[in-house]
N, C-alpha and C. Protein backbone atom coordinates (compact mmCIF):
# COMPACT_ATOMS: atom_id res chain seq x y z
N UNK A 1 0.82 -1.19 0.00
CA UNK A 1 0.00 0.00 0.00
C UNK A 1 0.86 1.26 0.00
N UNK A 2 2.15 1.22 0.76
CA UNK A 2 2.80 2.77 0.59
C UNK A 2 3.45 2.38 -0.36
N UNK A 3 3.93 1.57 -1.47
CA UNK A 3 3.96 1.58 -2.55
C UNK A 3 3.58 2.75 -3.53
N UNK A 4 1.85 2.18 -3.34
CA UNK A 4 1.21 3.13 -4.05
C UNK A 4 1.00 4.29 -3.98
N UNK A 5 1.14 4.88 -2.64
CA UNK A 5 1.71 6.42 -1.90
C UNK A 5 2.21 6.92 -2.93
N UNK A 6 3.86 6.62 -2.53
CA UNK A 6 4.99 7.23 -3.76
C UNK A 6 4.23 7.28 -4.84
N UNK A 7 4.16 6.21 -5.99
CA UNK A 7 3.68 5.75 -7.02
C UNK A 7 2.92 6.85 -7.24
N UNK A 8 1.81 7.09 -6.52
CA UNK A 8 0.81 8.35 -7.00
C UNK A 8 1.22 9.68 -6.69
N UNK A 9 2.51 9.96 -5.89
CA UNK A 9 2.79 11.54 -5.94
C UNK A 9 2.75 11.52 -4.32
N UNK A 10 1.80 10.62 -3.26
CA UNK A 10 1.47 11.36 -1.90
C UNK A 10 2.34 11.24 -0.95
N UNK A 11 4.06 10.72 -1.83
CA UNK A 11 4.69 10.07 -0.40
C UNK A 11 5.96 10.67 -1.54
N UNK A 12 7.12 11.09 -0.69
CA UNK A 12 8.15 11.54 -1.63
C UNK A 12 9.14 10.36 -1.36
N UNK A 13 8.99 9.82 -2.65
CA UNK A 13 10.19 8.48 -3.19
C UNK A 13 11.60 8.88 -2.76
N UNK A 14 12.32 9.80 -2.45
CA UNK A 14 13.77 10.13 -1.93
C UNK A 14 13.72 9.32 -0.64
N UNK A 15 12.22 10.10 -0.04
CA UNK A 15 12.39 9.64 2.01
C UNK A 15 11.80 8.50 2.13
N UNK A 16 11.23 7.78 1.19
CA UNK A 16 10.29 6.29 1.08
C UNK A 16 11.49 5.52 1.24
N UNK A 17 11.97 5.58 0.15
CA UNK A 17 13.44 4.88 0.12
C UNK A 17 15.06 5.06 0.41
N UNK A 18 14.45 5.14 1.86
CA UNK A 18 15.13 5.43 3.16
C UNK A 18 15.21 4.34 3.87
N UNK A 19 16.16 3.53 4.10
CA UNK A 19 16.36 1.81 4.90
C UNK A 19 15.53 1.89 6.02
N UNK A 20 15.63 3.31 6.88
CA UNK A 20 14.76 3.52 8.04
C UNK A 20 13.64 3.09 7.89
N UNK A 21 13.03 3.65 6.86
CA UNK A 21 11.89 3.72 6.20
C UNK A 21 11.27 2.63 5.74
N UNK A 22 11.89 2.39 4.85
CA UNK A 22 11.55 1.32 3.85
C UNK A 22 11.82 -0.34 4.03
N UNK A 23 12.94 -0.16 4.39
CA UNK A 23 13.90 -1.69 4.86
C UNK A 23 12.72 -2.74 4.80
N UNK A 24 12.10 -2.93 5.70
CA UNK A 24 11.30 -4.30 5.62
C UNK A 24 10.64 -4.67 4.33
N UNK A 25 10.24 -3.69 3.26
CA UNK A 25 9.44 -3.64 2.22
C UNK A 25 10.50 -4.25 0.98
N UNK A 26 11.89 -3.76 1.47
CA UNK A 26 13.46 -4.80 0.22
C UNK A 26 13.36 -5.41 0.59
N UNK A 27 13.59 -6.17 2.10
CA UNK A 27 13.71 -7.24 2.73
C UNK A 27 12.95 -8.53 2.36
N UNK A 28 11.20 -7.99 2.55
CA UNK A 28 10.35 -9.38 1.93
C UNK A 28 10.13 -8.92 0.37
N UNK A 29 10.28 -7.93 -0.52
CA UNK A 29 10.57 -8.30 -1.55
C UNK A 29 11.73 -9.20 -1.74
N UNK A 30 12.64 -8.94 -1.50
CA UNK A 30 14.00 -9.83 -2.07
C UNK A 30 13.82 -11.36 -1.95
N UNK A 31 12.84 -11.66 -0.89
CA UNK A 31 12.76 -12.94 -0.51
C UNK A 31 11.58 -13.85 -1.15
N UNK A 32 10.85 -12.70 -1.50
CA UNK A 32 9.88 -13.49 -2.52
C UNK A 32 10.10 -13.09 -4.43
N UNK A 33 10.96 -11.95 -4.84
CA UNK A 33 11.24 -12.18 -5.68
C UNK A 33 11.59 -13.61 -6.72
N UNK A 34 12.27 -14.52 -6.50
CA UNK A 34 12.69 -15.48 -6.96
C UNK A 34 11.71 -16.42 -7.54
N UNK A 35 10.19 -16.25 -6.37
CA UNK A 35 9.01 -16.99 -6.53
C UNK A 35 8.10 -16.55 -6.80
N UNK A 36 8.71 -15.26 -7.40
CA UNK A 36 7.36 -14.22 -7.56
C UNK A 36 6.37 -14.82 -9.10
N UNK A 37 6.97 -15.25 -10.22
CA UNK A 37 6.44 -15.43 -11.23
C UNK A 37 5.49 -16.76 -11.18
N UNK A 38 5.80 -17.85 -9.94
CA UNK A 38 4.78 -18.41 -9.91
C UNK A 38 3.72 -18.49 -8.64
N UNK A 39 4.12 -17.78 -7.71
CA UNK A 39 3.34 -17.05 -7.19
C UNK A 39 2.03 -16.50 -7.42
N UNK A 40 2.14 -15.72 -8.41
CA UNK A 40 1.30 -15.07 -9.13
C UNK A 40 0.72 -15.47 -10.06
N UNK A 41 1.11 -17.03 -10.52
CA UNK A 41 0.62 -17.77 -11.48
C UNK A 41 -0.79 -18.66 -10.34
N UNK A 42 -0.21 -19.36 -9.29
CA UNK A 42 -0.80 -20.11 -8.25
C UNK A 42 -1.77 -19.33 -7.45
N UNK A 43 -2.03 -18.00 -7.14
CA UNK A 43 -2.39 -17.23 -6.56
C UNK A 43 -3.65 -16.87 -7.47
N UNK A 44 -3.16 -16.79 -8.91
CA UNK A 44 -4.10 -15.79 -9.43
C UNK A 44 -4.29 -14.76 -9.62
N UNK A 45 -2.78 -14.07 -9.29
CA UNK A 45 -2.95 -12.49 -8.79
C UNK A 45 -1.73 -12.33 -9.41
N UNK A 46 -1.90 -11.37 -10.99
CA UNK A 46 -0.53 -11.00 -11.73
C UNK A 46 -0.11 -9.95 -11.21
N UNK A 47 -0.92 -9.51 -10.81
CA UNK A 47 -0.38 -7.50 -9.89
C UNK A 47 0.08 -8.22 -8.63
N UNK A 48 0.12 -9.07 -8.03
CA UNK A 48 0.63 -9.44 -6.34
C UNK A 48 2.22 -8.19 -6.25
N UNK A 49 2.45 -7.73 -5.53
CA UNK A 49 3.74 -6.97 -5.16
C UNK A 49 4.20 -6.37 -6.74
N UNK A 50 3.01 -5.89 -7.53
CA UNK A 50 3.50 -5.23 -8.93
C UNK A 50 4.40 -3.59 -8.11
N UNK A 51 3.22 -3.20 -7.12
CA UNK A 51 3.70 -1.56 -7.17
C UNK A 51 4.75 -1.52 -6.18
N UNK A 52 5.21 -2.58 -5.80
CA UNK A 52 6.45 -2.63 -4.89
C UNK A 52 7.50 -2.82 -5.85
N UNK A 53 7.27 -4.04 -6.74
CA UNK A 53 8.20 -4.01 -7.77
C UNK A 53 8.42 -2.47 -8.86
N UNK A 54 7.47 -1.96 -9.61
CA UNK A 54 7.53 -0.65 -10.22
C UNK A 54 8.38 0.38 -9.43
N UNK A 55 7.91 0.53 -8.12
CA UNK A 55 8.36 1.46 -7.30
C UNK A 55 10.25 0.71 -7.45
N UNK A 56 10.65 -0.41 -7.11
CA UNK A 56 11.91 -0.47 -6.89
C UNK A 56 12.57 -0.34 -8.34
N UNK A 57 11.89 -0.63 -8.99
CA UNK A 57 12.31 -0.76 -10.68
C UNK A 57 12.28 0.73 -11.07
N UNK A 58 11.57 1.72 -10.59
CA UNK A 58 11.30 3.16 -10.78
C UNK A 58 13.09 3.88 -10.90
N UNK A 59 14.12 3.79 -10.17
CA UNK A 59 14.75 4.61 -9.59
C UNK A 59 16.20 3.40 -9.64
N UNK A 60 17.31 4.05 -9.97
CA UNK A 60 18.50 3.22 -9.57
C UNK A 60 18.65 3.10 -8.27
N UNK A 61 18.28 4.22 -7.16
CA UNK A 61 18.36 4.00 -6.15
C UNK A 61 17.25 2.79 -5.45
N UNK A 62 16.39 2.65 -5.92
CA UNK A 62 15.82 1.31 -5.02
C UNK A 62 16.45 -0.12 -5.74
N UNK A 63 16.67 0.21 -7.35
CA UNK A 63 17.37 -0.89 -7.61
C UNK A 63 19.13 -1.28 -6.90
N UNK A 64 19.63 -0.64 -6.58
CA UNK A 64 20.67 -0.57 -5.55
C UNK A 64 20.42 -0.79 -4.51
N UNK A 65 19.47 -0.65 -3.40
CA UNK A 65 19.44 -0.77 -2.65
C UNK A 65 18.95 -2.32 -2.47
N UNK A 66 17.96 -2.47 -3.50
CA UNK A 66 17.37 -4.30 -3.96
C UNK A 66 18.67 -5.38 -3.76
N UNK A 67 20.10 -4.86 -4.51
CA UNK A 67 20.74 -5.39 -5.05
C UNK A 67 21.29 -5.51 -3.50
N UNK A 68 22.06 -5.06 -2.85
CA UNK A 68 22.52 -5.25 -1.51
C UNK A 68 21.94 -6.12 -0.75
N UNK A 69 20.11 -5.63 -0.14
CA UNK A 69 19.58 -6.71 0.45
C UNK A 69 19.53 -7.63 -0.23
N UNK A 70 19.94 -8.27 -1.20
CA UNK A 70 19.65 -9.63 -1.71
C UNK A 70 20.59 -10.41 -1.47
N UNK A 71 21.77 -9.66 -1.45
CA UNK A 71 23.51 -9.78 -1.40
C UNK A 71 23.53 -10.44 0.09
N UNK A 72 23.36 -9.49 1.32
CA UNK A 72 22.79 -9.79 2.01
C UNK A 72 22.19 -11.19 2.61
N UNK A 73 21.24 -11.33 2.06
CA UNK A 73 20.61 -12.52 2.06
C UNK A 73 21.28 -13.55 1.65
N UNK A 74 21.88 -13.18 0.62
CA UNK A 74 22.73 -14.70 0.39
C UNK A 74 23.77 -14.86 0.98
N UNK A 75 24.80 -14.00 1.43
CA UNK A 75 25.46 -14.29 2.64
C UNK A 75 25.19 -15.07 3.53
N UNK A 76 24.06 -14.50 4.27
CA UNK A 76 23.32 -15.12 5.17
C UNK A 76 23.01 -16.29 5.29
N UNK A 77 22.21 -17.10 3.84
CA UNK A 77 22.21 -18.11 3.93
C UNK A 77 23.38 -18.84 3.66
N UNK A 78 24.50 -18.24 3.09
CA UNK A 78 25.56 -19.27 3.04
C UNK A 78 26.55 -19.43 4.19
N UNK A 79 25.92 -18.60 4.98
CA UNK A 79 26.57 -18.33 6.36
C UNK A 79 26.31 -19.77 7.61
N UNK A 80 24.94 -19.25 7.22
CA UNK A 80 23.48 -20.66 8.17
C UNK A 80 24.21 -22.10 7.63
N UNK A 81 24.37 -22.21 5.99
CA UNK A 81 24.18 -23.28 5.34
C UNK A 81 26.13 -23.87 6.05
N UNK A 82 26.95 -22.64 5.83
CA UNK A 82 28.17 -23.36 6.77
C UNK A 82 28.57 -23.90 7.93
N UNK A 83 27.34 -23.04 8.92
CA UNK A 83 27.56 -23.51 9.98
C UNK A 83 26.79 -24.88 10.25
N UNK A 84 25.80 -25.62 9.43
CA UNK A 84 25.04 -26.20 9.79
C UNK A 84 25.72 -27.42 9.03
N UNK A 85 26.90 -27.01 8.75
CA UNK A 85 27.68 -28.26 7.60
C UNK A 85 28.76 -28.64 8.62
């Protein structure tokens, strides 16, 4: 939903996409990205996380910032996946 904020003008995209701000909204995007295309096939729902995606796709800066938390994440799991080896 604050997606669609920005998106329509009522939220200024500089301070949206602000980690303070925003962080949790890269976070479970990044994590459902990967499964997003059938997701949305199984669901039924081709718009599911469209204006989250537009919004990050909007701006190099959310695509940068995408690119880190994902980075991130895979650390992480290769972090979990070492110690558990």
């Amino acid at each position: 939903m604050a997606a669609s904020l920005v998106l329509h003008g009522a939220l200024n995209e500089d301070l949206f996409l602000e980690g303070s701000f925003s962080g949790e909204m890269f976070f479970i995007f990044a994590k459902v990205r990967p499964f997003l295309k059938e997701l949305r096939e199984k669901m039924q729902a081709p718009k599911l996380f469209g204006n989250v995606e537009k919004l990050i796709n909007n701006s190099q800066k959310g695509r940068d910032i995408l690119k880190t938390v994902e980075e991130r994440i895979a650390a992480r799991r290769k972090a979990m996946a070492e110690a558990a080896a």
